[in-house]
N, C-alpha and C. Protein backbone atom coordinates (compact mmCIF):
# COMPACT_ATOMS: atom_id res chain seq x y z
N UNK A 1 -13.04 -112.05 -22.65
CA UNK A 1 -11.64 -112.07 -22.28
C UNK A 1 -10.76 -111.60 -23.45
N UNK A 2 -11.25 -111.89 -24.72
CA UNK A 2 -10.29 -111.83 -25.93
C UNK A 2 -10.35 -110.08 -25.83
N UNK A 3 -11.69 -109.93 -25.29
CA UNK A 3 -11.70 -108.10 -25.68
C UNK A 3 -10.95 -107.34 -24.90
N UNK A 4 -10.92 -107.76 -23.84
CA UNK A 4 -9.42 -107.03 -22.63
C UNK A 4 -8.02 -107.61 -22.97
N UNK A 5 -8.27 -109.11 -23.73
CA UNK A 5 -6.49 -109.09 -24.09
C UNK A 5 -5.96 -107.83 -24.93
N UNK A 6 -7.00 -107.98 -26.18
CA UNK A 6 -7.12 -107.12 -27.33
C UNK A 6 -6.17 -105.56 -27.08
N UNK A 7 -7.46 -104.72 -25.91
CA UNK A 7 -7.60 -103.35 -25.50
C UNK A 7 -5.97 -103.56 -24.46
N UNK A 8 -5.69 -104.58 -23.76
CA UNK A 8 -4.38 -103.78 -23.03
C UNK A 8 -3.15 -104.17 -23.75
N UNK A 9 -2.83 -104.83 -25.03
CA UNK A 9 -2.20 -105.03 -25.77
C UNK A 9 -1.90 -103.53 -26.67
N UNK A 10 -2.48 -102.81 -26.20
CA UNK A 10 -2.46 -101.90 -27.77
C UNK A 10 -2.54 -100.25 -26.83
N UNK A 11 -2.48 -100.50 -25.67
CA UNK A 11 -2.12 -99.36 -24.64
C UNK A 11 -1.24 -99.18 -23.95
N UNK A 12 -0.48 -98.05 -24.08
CA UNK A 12 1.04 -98.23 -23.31
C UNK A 12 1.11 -97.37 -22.37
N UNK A 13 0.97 -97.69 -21.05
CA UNK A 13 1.14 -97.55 -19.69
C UNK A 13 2.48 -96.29 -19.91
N UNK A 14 2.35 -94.89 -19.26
CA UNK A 14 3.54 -94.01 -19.28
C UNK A 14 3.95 -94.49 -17.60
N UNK A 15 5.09 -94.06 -17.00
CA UNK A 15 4.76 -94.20 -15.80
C UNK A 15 5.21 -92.75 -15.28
N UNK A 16 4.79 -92.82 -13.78
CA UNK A 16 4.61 -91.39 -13.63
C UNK A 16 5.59 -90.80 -12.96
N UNK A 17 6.43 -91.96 -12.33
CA UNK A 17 7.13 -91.90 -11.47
C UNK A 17 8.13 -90.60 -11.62
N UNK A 18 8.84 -90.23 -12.55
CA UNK A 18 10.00 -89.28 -13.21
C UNK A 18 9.17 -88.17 -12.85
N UNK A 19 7.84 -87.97 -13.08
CA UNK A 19 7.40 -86.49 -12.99
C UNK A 19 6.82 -86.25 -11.50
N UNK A 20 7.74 -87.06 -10.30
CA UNK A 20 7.08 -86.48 -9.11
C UNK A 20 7.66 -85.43 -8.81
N UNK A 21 8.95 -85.05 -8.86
CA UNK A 21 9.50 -84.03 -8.52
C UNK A 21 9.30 -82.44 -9.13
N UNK A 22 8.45 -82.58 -10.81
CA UNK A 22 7.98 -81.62 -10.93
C UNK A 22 6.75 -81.10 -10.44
N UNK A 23 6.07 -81.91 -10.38
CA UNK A 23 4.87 -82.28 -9.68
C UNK A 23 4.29 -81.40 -7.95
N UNK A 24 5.72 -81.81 -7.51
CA UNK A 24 5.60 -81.22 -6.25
C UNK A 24 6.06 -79.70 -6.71
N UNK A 25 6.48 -79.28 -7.42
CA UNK A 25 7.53 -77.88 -7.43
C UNK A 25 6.21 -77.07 -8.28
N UNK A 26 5.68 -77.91 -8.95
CA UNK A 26 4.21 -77.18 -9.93
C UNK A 26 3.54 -76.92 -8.43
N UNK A 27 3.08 -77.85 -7.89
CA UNK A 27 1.80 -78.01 -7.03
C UNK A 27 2.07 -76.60 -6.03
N UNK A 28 3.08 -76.25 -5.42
CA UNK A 28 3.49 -75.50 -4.94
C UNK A 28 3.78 -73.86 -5.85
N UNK A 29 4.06 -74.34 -6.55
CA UNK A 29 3.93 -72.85 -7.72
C UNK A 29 2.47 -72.05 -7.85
N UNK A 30 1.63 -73.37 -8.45
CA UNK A 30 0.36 -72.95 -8.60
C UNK A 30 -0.52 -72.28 -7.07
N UNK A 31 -0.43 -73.24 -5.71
CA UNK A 31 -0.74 -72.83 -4.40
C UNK A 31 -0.28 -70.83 -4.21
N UNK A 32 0.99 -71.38 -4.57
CA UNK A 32 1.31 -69.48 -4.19
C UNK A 32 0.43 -68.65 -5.35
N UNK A 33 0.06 -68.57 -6.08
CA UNK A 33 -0.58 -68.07 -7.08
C UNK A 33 -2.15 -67.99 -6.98
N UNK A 34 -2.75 -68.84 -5.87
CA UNK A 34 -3.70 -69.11 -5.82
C UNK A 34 -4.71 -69.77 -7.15
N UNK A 35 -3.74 -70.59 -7.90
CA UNK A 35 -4.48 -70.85 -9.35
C UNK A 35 -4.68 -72.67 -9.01
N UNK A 36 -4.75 -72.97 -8.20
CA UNK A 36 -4.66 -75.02 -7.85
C UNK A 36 -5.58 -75.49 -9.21
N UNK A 37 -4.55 -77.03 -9.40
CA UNK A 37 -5.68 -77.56 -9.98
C UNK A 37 -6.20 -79.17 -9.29
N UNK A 38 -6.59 -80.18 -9.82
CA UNK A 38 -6.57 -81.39 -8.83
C UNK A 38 -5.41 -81.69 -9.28
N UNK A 39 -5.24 -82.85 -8.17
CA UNK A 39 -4.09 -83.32 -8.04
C UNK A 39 -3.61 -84.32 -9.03
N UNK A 40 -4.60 -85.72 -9.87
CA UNK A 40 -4.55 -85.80 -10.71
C UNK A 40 -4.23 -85.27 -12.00
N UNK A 41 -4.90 -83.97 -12.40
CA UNK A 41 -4.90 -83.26 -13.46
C UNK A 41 -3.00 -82.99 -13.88
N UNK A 42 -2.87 -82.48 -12.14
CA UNK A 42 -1.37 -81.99 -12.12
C UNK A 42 -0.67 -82.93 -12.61
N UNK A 43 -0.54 -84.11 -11.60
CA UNK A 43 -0.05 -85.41 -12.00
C UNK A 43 0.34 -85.59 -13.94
N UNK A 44 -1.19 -85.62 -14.33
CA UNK A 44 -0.80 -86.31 -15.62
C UNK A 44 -0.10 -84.74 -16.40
N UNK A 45 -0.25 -83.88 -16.13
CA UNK A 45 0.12 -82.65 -16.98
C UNK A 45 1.94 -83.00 -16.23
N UNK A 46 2.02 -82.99 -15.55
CA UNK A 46 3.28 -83.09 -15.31
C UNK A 46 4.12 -84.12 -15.61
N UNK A 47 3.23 -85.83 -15.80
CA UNK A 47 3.87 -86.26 -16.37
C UNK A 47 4.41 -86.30 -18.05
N UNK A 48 3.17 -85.42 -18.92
CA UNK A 48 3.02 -85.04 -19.87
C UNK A 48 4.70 -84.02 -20.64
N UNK A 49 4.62 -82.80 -19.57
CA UNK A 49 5.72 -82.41 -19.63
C UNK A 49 7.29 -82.92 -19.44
N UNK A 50 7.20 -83.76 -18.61
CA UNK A 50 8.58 -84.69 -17.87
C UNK A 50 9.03 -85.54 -19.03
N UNK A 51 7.94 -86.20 -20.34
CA UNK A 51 8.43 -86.89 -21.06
C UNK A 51 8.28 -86.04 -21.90
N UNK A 52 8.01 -85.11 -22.40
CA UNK A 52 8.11 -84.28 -23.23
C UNK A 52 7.18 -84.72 -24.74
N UNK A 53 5.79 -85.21 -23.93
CA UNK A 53 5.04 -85.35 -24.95
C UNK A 53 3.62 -84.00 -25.11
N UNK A 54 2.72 -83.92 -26.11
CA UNK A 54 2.06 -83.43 -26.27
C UNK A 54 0.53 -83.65 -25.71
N UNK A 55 0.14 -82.77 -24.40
CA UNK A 55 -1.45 -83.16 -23.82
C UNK A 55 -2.77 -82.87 -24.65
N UNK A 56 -3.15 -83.77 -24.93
CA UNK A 56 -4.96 -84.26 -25.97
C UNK A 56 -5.84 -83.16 -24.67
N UNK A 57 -6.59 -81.70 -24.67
CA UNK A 57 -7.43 -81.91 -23.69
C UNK A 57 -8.10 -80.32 -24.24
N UNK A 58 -9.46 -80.67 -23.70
CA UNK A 58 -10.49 -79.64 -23.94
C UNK A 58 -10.00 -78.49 -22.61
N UNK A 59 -9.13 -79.06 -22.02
CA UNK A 59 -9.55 -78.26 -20.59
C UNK A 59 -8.31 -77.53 -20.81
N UNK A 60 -8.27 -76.63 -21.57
CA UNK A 60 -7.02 -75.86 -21.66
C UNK A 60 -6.95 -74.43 -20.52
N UNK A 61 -7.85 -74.26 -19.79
CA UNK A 61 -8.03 -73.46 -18.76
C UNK A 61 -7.36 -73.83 -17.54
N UNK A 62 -7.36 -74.70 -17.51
CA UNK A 62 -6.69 -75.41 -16.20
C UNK A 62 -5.47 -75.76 -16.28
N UNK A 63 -4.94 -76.60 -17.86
CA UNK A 63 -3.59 -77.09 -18.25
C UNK A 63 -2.68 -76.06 -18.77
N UNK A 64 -3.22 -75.09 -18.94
CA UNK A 64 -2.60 -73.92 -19.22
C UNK A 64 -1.68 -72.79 -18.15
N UNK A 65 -1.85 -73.37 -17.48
CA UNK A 65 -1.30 -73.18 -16.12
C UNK A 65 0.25 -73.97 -15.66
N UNK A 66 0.32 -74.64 -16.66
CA UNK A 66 1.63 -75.85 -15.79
C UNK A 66 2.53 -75.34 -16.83
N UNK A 67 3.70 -75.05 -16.44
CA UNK A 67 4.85 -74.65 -17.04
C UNK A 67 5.48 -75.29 -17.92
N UNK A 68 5.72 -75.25 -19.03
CA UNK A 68 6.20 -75.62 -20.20
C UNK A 68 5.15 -76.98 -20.99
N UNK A 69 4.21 -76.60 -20.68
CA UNK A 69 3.30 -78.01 -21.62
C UNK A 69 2.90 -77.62 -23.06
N UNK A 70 3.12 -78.73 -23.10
CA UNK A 70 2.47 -78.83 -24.83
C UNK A 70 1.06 -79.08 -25.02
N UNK A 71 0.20 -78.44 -25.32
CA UNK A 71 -1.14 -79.05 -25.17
C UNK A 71 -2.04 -78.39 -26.88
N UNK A 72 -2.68 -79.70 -26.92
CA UNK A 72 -3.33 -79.21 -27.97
C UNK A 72 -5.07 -79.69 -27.84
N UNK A 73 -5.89 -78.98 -28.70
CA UNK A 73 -7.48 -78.91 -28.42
C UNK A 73 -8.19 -79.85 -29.68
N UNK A 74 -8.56 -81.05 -29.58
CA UNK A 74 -8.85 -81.14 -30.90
C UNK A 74 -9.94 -81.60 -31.40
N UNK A 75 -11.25 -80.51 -29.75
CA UNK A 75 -12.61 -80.65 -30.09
C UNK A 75 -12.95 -79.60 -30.78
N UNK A 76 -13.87 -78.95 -31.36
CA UNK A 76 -14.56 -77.68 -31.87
C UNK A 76 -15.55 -77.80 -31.49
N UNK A 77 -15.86 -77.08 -31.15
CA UNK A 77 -17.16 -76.74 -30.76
C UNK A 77 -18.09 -75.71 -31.16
């Protein structure tokens, strides 16, 4: 129990709510383009952008796609 007090003490919940409206206007951007990604993915990339923070992700093929994100890579491979 001490180890889940620990771990959700020290994680801060974004919420997503603010980035539905880009969300839908991406989801629809990308459809005409024929470039989709999941719907999740969109989700958090959009909420990513809406607060205007920077996305952690290997998958820059896919996030590279959503309009105005910040994304950075910070595996090597």
């Amino acid at each position: 129990m001490q180890l889940i007090e620990a771990l959700s003490s020290s994680v801060f919940i974004i919420p997503i709510f603010d980035a539905i409206r880009l969300y839908g206007k991406e989801k629809a951007r990308l459809r005409s383009i024929g470039k989709m990604i999941s719907d999740f993915d969109l989700l958090i990339a959009c909420t990513a952008v809406e607060k205007n923070l920077t996305m952690i992700t290997e998958n820059l093929g896919e996030f590279e796609r959503i309009s105005d994100i910040q994304i950075k890579n910070w595996v090597i491979r």
